[in-house]
N, C-alpha and C. Protein backbone atom coordinates (compact mmCIF):
# COMPACT_ATOMS: atom_id res chain seq x y z
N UNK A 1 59.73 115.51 216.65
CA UNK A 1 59.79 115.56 218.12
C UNK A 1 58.42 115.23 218.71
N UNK A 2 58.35 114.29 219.86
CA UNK A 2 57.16 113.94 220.50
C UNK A 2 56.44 115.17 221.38
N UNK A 3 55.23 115.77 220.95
CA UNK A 3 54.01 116.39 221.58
C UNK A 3 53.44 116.03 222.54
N UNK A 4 53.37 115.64 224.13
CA UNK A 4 52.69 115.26 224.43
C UNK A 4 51.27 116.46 224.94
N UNK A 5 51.92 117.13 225.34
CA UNK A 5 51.40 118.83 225.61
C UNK A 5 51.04 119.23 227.25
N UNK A 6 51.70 118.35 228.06
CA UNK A 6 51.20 118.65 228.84
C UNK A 6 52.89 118.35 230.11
N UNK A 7 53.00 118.14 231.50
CA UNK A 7 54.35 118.03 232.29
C UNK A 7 55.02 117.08 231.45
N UNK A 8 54.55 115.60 231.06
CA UNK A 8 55.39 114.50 230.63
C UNK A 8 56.24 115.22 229.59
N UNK A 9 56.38 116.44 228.60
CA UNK A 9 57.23 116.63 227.68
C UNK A 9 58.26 116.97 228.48
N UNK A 10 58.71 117.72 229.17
CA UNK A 10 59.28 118.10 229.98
C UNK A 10 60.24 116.99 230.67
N UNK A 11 59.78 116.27 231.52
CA UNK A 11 60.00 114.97 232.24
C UNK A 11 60.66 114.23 231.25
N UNK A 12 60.22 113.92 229.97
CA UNK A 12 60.70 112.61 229.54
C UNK A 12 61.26 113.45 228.57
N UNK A 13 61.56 114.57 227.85
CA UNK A 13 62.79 115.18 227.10
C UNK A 13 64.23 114.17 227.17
N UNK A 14 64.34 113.95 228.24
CA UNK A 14 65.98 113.44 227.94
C UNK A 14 65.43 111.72 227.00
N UNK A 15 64.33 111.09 227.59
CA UNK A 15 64.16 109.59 226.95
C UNK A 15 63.76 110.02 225.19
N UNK A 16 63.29 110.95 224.80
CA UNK A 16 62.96 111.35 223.70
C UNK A 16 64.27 111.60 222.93
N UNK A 17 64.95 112.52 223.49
CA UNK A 17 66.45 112.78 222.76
C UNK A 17 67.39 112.12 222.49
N UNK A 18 67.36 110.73 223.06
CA UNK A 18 68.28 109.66 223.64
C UNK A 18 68.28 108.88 222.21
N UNK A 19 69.21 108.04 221.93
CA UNK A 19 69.89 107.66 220.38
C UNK A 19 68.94 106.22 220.61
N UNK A 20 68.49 105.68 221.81
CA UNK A 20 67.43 104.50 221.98
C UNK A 20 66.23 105.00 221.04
N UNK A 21 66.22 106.02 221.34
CA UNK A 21 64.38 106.72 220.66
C UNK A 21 64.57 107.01 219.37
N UNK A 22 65.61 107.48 219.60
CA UNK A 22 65.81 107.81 217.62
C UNK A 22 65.92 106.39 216.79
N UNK A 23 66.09 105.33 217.33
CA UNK A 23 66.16 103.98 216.38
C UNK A 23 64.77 103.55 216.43
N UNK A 24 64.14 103.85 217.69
CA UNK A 24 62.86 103.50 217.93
C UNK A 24 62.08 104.24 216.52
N UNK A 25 62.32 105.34 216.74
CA UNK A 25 61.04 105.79 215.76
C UNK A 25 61.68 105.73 214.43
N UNK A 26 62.29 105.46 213.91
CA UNK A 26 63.01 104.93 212.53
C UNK A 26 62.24 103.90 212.18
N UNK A 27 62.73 102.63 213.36
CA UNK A 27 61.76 101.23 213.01
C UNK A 27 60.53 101.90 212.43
N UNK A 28 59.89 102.79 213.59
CA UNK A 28 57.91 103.07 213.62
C UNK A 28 58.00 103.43 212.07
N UNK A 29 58.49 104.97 211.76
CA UNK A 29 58.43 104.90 210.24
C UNK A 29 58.22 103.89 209.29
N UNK A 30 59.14 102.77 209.30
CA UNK A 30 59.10 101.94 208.60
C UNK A 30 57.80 101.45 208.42
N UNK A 31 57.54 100.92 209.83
CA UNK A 31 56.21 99.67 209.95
C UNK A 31 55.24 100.34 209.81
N UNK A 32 55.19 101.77 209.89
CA UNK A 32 53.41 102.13 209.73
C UNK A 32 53.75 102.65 208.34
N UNK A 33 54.91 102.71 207.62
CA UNK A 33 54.78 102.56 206.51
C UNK A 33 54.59 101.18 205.40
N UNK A 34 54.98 100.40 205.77
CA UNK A 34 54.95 99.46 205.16
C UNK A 34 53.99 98.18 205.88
N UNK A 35 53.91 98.40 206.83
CA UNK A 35 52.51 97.32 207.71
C UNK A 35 51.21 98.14 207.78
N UNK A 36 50.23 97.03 208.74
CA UNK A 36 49.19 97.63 209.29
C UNK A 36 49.70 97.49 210.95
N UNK A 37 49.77 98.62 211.45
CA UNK A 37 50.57 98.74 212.71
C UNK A 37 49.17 99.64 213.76
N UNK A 38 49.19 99.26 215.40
CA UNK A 38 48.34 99.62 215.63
C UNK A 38 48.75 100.38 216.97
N UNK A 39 48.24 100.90 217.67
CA UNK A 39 47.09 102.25 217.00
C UNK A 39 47.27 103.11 215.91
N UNK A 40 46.53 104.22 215.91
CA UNK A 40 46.55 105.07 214.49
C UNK A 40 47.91 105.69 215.60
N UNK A 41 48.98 106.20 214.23
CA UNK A 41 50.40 107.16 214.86
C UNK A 41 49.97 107.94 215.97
N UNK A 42 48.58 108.61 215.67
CA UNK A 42 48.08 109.76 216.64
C UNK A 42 47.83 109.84 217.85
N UNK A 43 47.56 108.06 217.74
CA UNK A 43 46.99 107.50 219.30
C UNK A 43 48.13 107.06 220.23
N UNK A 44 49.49 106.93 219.72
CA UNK A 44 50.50 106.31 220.62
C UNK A 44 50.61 107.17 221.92
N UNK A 45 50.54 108.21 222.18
CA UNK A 45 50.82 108.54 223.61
C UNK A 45 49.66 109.08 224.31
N UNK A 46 48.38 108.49 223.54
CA UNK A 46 47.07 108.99 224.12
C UNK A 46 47.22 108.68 225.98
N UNK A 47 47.65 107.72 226.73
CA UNK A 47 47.47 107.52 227.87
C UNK A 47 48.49 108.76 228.69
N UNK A 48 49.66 109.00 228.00
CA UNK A 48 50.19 110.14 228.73
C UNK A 48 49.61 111.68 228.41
N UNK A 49 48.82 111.60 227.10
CA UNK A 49 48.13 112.98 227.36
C UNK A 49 47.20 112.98 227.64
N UNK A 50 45.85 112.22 228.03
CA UNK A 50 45.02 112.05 229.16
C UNK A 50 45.57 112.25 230.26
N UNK A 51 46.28 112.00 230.79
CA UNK A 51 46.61 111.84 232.14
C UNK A 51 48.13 112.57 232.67
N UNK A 52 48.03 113.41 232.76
CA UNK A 52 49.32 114.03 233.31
C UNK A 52 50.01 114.21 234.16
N UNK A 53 51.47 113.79 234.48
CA UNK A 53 52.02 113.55 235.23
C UNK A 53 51.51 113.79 236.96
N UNK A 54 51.46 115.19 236.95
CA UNK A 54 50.79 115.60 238.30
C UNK A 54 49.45 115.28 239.02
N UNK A 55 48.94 114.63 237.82
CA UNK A 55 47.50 113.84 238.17
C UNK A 55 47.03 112.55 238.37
N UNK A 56 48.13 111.88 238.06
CA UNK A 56 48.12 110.28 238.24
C UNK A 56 48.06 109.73 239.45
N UNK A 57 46.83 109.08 239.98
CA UNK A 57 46.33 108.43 240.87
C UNK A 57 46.88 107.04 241.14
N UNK A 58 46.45 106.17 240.09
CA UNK A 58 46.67 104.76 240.05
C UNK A 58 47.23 104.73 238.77
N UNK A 59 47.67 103.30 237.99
CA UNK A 59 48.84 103.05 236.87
C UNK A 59 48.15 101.72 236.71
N UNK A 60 47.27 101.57 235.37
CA UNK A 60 47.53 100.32 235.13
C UNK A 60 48.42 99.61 233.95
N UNK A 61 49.13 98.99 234.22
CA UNK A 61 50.17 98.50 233.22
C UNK A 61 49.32 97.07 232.38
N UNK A 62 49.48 97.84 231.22
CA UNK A 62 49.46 96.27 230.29
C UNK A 62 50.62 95.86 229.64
N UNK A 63 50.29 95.09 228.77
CA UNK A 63 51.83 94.24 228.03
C UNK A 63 51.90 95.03 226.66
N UNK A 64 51.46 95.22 225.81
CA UNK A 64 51.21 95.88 224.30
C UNK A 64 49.66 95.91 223.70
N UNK A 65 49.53 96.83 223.00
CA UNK A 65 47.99 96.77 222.18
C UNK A 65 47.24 95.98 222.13
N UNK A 66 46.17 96.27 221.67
CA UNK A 66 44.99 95.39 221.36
C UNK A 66 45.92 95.21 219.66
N UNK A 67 46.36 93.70 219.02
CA UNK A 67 46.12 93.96 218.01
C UNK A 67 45.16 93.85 216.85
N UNK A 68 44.01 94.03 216.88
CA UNK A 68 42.89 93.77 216.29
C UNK A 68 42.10 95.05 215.63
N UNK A 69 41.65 95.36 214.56
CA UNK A 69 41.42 95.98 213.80
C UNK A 69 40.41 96.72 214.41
N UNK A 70 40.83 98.22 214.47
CA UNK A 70 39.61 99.35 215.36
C UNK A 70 39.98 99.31 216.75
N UNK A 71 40.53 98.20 217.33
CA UNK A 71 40.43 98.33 219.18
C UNK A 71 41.65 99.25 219.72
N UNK A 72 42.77 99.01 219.49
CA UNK A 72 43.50 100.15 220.20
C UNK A 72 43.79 101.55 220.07
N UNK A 73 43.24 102.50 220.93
CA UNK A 73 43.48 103.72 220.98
C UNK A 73 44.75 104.31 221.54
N UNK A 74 45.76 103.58 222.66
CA UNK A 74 46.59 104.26 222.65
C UNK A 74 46.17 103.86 224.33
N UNK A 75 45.10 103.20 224.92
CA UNK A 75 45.15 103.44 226.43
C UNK A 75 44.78 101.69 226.54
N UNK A 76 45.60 100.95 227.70
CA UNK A 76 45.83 99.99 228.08
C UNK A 76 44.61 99.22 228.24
N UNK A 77 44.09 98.28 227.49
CA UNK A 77 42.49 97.54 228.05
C UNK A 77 41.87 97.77 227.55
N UNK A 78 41.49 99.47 227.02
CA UNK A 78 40.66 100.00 226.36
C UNK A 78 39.96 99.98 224.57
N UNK A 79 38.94 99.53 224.28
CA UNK A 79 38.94 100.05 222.91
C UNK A 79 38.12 101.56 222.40
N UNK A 80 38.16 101.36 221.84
CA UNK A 80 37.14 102.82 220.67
C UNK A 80 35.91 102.08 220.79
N UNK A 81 34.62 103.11 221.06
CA UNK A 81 33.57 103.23 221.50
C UNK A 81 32.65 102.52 219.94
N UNK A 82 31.89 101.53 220.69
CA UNK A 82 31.49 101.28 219.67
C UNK A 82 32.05 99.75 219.05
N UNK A 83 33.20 99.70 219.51
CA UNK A 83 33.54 98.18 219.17
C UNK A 83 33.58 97.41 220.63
N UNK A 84 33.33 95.83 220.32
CA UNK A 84 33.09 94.72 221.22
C UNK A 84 34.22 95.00 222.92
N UNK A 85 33.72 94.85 223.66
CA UNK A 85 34.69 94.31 224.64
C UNK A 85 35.82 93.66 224.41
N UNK A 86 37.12 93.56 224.85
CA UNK A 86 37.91 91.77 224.45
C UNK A 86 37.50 91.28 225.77
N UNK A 87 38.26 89.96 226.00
CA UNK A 87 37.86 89.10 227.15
C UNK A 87 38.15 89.64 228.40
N UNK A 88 39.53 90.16 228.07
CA UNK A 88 40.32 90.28 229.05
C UNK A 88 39.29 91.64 229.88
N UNK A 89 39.43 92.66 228.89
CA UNK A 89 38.09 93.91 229.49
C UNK A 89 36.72 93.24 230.10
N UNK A 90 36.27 92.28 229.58
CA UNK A 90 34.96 91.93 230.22
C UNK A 90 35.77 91.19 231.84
N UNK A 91 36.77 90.07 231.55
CA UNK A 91 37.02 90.29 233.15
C UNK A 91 37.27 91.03 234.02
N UNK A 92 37.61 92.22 233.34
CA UNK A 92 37.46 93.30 234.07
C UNK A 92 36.48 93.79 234.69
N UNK A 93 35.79 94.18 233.90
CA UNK A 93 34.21 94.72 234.35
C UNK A 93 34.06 93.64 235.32
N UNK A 94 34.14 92.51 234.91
CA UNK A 94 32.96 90.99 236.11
C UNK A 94 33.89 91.51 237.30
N UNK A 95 35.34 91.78 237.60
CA UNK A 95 35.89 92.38 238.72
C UNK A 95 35.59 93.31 239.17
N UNK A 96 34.87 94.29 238.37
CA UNK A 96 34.73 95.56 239.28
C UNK A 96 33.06 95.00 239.72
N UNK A 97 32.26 94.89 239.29
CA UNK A 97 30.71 94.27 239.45
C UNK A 97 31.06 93.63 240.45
N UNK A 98 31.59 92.44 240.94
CA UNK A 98 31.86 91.75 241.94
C UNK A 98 32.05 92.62 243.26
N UNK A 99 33.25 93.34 242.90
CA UNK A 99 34.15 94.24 243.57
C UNK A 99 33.34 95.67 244.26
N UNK A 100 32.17 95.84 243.40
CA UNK A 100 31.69 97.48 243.77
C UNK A 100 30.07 97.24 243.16
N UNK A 101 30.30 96.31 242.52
CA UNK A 101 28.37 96.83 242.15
C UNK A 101 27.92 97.39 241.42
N UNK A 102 29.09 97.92 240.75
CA UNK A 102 29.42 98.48 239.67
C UNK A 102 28.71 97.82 237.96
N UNK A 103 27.95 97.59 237.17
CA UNK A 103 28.08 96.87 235.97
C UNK A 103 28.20 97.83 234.64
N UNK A 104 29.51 97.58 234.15
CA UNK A 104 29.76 98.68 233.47
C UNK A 104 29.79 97.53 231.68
N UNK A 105 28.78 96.30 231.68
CA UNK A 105 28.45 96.07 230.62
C UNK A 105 27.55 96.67 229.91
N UNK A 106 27.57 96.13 228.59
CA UNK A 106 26.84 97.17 227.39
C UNK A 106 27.11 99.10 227.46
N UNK A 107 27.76 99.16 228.21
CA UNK A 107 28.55 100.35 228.05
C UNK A 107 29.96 101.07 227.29
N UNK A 108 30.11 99.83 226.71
CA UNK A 108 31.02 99.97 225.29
C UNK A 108 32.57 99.42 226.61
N UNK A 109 33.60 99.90 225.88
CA UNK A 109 34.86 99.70 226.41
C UNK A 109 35.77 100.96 226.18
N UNK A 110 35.33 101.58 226.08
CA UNK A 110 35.99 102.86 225.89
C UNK A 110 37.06 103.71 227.66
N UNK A 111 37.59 103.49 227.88
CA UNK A 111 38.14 103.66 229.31
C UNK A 111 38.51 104.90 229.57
N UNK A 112 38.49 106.36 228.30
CA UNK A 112 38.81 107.16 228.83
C UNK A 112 38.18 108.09 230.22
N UNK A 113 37.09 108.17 230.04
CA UNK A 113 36.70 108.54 231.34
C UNK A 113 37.41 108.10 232.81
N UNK A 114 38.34 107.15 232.56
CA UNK A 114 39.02 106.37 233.77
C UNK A 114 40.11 107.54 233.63
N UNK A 115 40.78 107.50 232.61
CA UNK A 115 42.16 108.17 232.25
C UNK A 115 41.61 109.54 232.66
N UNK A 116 41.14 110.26 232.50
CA UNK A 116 40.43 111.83 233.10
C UNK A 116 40.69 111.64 234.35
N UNK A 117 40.53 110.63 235.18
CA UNK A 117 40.37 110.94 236.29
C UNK A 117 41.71 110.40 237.15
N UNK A 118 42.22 110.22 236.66
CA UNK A 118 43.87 110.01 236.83
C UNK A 118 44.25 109.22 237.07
N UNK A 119 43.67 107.83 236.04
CA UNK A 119 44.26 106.32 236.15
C UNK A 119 45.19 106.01 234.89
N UNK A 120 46.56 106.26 235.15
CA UNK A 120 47.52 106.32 234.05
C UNK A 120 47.18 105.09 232.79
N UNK A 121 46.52 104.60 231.91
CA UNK A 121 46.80 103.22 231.39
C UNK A 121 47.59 103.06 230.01
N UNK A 122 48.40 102.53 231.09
CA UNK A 122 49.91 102.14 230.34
C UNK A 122 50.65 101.39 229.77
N UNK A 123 50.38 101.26 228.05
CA UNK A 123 51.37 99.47 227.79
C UNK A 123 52.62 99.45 228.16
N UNK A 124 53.02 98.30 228.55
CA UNK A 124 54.74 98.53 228.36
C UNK A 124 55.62 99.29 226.99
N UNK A 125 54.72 98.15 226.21
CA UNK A 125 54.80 98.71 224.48
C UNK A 125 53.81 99.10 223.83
N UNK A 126 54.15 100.93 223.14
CA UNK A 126 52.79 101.58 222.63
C UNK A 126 52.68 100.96 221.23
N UNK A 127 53.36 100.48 220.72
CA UNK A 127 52.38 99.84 219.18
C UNK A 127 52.88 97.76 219.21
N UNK A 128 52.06 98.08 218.05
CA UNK A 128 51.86 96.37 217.94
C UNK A 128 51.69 96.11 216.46
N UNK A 129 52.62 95.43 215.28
CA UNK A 129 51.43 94.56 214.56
C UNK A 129 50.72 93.86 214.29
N UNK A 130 49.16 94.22 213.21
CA UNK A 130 48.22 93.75 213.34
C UNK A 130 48.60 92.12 213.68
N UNK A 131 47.13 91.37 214.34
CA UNK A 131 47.62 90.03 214.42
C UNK A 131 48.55 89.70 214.93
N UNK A 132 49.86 90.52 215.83
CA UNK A 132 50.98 89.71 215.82
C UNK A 132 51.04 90.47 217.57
N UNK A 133 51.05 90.03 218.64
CA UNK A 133 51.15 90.19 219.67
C UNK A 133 52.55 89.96 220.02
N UNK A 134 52.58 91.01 221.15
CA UNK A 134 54.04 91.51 221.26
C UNK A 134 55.02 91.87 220.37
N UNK A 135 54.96 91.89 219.16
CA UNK A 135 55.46 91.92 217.94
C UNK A 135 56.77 93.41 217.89
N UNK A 136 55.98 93.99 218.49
CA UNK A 136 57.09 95.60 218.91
C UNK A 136 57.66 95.52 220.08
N UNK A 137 57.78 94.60 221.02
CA UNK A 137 58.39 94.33 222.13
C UNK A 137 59.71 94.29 221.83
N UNK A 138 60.95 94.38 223.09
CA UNK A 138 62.05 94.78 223.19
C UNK A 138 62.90 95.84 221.79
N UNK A 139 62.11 96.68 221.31
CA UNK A 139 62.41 97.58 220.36
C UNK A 139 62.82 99.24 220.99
N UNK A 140 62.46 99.29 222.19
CA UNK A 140 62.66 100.36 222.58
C UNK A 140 61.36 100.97 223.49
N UNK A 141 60.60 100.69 223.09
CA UNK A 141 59.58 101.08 224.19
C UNK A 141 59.61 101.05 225.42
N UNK A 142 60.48 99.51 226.03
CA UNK A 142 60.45 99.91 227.29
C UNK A 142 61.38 100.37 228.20
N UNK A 143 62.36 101.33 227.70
CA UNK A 143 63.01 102.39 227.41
C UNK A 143 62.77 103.31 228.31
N UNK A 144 61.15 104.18 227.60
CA UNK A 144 60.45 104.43 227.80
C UNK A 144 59.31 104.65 228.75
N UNK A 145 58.57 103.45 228.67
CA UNK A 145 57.78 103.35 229.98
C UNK A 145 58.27 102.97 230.94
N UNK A 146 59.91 102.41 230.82
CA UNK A 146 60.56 102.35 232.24
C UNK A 146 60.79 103.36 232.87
N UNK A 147 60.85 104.23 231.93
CA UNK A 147 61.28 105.97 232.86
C UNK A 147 59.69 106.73 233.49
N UNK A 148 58.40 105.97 232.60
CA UNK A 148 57.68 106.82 232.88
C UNK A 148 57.56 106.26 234.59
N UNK A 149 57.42 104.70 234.80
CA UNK A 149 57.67 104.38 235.76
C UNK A 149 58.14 105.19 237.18
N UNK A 150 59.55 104.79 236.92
CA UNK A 150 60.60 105.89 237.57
C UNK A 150 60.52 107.32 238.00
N UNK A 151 60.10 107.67 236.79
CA UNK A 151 59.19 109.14 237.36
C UNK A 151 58.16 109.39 238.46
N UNK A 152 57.45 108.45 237.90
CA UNK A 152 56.21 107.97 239.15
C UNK A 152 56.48 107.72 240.82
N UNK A 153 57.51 106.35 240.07
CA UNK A 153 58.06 106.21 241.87
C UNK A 153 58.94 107.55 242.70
N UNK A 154 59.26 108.27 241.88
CA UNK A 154 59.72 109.67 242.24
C UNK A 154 58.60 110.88 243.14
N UNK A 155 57.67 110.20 242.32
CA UNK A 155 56.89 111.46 243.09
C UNK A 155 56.46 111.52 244.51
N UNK A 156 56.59 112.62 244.91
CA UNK A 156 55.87 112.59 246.75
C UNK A 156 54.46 112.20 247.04
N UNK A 157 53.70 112.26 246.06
CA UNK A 157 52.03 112.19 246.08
C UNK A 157 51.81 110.52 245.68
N UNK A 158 51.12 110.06 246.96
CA UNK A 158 51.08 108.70 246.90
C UNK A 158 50.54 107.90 246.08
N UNK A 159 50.22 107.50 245.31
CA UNK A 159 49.46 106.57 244.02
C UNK A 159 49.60 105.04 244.39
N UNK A 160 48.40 104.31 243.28
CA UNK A 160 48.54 103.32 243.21
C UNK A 160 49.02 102.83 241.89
N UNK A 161 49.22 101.33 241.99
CA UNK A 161 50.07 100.51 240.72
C UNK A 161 49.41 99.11 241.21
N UNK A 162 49.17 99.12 239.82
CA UNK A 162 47.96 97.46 239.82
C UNK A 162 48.84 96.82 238.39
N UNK A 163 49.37 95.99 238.92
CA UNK A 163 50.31 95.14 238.14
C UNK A 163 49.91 93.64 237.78
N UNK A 164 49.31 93.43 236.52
CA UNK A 164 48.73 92.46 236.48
C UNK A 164 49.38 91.58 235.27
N UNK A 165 49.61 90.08 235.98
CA UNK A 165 50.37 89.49 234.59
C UNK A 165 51.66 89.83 234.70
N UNK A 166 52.67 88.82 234.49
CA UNK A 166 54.34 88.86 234.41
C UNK A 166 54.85 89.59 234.03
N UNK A 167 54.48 90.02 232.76
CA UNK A 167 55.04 91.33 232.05
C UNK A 167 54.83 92.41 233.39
N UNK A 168 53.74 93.25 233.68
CA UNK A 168 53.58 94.00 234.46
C UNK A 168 53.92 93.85 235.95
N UNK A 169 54.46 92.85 236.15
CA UNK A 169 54.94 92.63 237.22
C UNK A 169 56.67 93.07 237.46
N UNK A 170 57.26 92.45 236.47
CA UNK A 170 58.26 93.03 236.41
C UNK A 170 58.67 94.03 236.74
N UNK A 171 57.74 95.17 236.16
CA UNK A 171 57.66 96.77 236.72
C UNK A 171 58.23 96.90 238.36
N UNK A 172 57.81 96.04 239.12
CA UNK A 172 57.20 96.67 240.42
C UNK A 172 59.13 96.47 240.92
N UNK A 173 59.67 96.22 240.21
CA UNK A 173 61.52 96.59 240.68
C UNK A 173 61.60 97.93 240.98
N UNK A 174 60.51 98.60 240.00
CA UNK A 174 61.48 100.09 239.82
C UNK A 174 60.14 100.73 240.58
N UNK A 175 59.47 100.22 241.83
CA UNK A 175 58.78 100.97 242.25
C UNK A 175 59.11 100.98 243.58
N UNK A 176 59.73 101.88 244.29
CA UNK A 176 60.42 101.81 245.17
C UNK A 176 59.99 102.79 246.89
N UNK A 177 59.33 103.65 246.15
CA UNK A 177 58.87 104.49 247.16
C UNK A 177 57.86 104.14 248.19
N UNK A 178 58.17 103.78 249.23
CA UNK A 178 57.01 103.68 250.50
C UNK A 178 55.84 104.12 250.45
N UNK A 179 55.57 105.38 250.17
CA UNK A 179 54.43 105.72 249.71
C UNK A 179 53.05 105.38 249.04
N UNK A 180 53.67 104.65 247.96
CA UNK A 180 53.03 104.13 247.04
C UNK A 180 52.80 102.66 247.27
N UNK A 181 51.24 102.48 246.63
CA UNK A 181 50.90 101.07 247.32
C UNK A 181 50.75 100.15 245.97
N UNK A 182 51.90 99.35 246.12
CA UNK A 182 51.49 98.21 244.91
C UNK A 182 50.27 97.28 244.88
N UNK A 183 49.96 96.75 243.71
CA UNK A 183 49.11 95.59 244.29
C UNK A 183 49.15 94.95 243.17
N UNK A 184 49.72 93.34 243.12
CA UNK A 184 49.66 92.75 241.94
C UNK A 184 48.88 91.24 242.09
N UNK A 185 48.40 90.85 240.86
CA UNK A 185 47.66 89.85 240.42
C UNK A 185 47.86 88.73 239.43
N UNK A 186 47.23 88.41 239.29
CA UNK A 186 47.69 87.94 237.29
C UNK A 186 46.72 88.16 236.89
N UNK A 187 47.40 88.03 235.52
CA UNK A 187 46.07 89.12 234.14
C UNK A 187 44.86 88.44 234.26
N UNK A 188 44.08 89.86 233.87
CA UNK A 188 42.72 89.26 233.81
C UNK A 188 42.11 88.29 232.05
N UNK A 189 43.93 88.68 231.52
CA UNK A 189 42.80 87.17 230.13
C UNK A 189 42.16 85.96 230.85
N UNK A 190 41.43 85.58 230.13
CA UNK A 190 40.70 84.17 230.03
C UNK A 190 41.75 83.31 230.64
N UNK A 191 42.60 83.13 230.32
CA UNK A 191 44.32 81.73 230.85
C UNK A 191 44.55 81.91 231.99
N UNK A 192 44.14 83.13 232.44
CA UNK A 192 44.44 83.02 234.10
C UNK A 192 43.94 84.12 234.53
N UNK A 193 42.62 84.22 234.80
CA UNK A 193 41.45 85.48 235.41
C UNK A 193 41.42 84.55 236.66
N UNK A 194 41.19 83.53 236.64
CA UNK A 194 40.28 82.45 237.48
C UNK A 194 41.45 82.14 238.36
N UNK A 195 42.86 82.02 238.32
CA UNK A 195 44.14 81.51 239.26
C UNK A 195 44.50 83.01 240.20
N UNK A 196 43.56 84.11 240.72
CA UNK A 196 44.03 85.02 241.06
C UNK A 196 43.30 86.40 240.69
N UNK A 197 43.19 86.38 239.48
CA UNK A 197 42.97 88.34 239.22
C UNK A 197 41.10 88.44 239.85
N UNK A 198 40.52 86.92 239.57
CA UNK A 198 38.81 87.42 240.13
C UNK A 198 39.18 87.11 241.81
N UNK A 199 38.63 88.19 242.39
CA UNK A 199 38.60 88.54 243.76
C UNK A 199 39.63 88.93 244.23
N UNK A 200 40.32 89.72 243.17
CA UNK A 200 41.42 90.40 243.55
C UNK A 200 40.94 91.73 244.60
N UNK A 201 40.23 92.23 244.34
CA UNK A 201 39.50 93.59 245.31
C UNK A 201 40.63 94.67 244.63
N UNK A 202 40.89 94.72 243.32
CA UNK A 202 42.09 95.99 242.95
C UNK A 202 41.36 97.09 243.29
N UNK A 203 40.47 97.71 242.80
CA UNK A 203 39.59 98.54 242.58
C UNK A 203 38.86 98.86 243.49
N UNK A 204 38.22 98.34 244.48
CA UNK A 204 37.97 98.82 246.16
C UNK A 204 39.00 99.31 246.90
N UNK A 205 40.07 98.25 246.87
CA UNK A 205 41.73 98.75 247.28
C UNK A 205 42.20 99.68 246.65
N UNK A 206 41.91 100.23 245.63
CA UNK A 206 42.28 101.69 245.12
C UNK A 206 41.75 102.35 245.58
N UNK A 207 40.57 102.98 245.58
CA UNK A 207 39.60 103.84 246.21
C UNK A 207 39.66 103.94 247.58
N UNK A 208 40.26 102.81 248.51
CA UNK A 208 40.25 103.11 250.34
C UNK A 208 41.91 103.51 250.21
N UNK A 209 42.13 103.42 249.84
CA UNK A 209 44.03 103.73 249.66
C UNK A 209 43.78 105.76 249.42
N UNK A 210 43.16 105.65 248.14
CA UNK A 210 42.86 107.17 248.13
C UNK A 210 42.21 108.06 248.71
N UNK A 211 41.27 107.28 249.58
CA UNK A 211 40.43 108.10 250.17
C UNK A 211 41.44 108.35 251.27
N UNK A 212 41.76 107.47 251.93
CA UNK A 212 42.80 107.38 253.11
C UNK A 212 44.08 108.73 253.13
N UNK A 213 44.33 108.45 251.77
CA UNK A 213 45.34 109.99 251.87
C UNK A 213 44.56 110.93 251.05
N UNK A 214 43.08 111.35 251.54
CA UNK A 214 42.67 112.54 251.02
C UNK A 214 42.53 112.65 249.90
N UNK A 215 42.13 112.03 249.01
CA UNK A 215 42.03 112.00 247.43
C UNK A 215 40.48 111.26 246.99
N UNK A 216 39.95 111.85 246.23
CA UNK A 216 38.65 111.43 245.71
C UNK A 216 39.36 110.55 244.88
N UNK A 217 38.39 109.07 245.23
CA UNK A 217 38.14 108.02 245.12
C UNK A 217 37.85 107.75 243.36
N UNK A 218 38.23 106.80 242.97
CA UNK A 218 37.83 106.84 240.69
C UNK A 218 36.74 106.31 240.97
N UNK A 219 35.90 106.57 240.10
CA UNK A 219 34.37 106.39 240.05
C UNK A 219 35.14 105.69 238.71
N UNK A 220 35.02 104.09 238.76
CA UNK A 220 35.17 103.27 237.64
C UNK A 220 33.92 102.84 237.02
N UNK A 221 32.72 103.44 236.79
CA UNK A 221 32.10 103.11 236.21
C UNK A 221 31.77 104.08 234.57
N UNK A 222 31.34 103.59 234.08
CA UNK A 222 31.90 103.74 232.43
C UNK A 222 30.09 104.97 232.32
């Protein structure tokens, strides 16, 4: 049974119990038995236990893992402290630097400090194998993060959702509540940072959105 330890067990009990999840984690058995599958087992729901339901500010959605050896922990963009940036994270940073003044290079890539402060980061799909992108896609995961979704757009407390890239766009069907302020782009990889995601202003537009309904602002710097 999934641990998360904090409201989400609760909340997502019925997606856990559901005969979708039970095939889901059958496959997982398999592949982290018999592959190199990524993150470590331990790390798959690291972004929902950082960040707990009642504390989620903003949502950033990615597509699936880093699959590359050491980088995914379990939180969207992010790697383990100590290993390289990917591209897509350094366009990030050049967005927030642009965006705030912010330069959160040579400061590793490690994003939890974001997740503390109640920026959900969320793959669609929590594992990946090595080398093989998207590789765990339509298996059941998004199952899953469709409900965590759903949950979200449920809540009365207004948040943001930064939807970047097709995959994550998709999402924004099941985001329905007035409240809540979307804002989408395209991804910040290298193939299309430059058609849209640089000078997007996500990240200023998060912070005046929150301040606006009374909420301290994410200090995105690393």
């Amino acid at each position: 049974m999934v641990h998360i330890g904090n409201d989400w067990d609760a909340l997502l009990a019925p997606e856990f119990q559901s005969e979708s999840y039970q095939r889901l984690r059958q496959f997982l058995i398999t592949e982290y038995r018999t592959k190199q599958i990524y993150p470590d087992m331990y790390d798959i729901f690291n972004a929902l236990k950082y960040t707990p339901y009642s504390a989620v500010k903003c949502v950033i959605l990615g597509q699936d893992p880093y699959h590359g050896e050491g980088q995914a922990h379990g939180l969207s963009f992010s790697v383990r402290a100590g290993v390289q940036p990917p591209p897509s994270l350094m366009n990030i940073f050049k967005e927030i630097y642009d965006d705030l003044g912010i330069d959160n290079r040579g400061r590793g890539g490690d994003l939890t400090p974001w997740a503390k402060q109640g920026v959900l980061l969320l793959n669609a799909a929590l594992t990946v194998r090595a080398g093989q992108a998207n590789s765990h896609q339509g298996m059941g995961w998004e199952q899953i993060t469709d409900a965590v979704i759903r949950l979200l757009n449920q809540r009365p407390d207004p948040m943001v959702f930064l939807l970047w890239g097709g995959n994550a766009r998709k999402k924004a069907a099941f985001i329905t509540n007035p409240k809540h302020l979307v804002l989408q782009c395209p991804h910040p990889s290298p193939l299309s940072a430059y058609h849209g995601f640089f000078g997007c202003r996500h990240f200023s537009r998060t912070n005046a959105f929150l301040e606006q309904h009374g909420m301290t602002p994410i200090d995105w710097s690393l």
